[in-house]
N, C-alpha and C. Protein backbone atom coordinates (compact mmCIF):
# COMPACT_ATOMS: atom_id res chain seq x y z
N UNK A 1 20.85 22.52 10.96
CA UNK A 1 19.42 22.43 10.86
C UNK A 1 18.86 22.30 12.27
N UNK A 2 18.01 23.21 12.38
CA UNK A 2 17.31 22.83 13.80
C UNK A 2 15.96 21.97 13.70
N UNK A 3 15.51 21.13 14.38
CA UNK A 3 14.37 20.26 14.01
C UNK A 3 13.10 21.04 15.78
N UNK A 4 12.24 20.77 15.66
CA UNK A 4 11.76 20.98 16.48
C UNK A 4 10.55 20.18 16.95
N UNK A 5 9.88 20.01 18.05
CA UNK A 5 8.81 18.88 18.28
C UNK A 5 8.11 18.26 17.39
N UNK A 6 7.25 17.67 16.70
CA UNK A 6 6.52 17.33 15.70
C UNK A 6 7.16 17.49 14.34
N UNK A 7 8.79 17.85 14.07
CA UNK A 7 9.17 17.51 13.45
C UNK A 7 9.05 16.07 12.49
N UNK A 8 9.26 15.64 11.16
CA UNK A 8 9.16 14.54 11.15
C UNK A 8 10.43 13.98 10.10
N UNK A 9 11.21 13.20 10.15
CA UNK A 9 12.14 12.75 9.35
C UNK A 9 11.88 11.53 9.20
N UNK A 10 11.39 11.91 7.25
CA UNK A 10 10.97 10.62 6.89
C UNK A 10 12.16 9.71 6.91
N UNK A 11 12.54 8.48 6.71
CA UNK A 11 13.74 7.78 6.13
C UNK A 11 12.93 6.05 5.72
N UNK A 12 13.62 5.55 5.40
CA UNK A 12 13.41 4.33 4.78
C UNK A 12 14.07 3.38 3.67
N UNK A 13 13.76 2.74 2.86
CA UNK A 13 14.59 2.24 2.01
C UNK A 13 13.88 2.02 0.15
N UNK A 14 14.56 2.33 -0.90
CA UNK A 14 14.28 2.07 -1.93
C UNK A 14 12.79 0.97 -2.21
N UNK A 15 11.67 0.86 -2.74
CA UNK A 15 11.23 -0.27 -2.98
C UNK A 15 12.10 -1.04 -3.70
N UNK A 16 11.73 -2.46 -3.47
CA UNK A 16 12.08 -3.88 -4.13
C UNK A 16 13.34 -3.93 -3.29
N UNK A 17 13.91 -3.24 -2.44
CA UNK A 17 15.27 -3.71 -1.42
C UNK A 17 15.04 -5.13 -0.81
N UNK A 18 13.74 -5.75 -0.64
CA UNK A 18 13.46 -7.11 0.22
C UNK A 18 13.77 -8.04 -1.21
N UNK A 19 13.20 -7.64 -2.48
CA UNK A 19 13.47 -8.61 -3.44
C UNK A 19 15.04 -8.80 -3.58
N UNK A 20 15.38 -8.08 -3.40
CA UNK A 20 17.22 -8.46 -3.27
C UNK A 20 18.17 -9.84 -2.71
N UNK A 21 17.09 -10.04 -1.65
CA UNK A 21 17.92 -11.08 -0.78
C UNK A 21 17.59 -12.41 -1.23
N UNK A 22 18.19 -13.34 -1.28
CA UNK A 22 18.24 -14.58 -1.31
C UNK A 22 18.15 -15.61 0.01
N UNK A 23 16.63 -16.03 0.36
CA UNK A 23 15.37 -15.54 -0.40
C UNK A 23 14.95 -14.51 -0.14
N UNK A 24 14.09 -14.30 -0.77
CA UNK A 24 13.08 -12.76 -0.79
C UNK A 24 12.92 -12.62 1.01
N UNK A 25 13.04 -11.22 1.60
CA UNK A 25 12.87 -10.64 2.50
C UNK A 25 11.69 -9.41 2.65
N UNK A 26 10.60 -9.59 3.02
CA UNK A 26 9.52 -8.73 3.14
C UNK A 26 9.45 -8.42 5.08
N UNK A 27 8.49 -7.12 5.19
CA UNK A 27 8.02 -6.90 6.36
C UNK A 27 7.06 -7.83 6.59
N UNK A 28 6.84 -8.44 7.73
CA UNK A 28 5.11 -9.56 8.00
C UNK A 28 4.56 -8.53 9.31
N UNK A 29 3.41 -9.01 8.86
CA UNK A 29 2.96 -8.33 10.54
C UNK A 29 3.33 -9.38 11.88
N UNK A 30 3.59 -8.57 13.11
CA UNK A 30 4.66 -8.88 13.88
C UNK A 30 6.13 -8.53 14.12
N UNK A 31 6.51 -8.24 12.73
CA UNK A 31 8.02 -8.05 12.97
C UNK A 31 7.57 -6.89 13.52
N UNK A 32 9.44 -6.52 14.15
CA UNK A 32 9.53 -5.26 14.93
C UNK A 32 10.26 -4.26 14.01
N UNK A 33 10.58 -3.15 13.92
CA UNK A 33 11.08 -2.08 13.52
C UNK A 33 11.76 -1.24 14.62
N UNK A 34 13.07 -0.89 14.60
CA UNK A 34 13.77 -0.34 15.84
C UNK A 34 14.73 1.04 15.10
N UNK A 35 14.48 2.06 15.59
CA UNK A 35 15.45 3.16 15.04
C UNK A 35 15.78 4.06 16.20
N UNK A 36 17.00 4.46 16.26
CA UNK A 36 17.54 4.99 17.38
C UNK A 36 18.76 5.74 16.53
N UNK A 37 18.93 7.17 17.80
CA UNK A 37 19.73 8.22 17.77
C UNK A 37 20.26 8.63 18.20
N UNK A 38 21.80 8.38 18.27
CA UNK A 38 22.43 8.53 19.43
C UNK A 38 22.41 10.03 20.04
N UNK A 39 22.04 10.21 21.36
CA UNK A 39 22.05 11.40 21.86
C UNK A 39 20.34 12.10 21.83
N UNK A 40 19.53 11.62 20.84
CA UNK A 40 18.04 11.64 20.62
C UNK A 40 17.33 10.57 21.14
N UNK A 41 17.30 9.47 20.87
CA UNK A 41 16.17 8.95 21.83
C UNK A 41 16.48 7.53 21.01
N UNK A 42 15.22 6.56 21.03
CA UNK A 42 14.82 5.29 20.43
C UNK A 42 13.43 4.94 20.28
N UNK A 43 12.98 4.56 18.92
CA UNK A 43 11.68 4.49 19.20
C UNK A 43 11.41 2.97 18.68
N UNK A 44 10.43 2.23 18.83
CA UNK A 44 10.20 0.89 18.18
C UNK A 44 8.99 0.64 18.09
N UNK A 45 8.47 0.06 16.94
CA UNK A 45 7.25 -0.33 15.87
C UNK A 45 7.12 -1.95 15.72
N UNK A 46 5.82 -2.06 16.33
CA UNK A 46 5.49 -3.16 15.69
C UNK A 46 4.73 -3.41 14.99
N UNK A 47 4.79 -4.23 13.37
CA UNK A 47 4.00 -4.09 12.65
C UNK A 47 2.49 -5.03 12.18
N UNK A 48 1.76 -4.60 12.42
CA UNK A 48 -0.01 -5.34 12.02
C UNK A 48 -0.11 -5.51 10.88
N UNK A 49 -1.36 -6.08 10.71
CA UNK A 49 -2.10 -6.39 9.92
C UNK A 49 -2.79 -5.20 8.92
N UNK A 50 -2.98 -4.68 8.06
CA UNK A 50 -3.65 -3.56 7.55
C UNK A 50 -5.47 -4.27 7.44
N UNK A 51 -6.13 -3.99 7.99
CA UNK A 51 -7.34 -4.00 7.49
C UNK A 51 -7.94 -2.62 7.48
N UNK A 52 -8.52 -3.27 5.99
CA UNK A 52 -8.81 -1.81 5.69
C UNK A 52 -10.36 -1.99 4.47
């Protein structure tokens, strides 16, 4: 597969995966988010508040 600029690869995880853990594990705003590729790059997210 060739991908090209503005490509986008969604990925993520099942909902209710945070209800799993003992205790419950959710995103808060603040945490960080880190995904990296070896040989592609690294990118990192930090997550807010939604107002909306």
């Amino acid at each position: 597969m060739t991908l090209y600029p503005g490509d986008v690869i969604p990925t993520g995880t099942p909902s209710g995966v945070g209800a799993g853990f003992k205790p419950p594990r959710f995103l808060r705003p603040g945490d960080t988010m880190r995904l990296s590729v070896e040989g592609l790059g690294e990118q990192t997210q930090r997550l807010v508040a939604f107002q909306g």
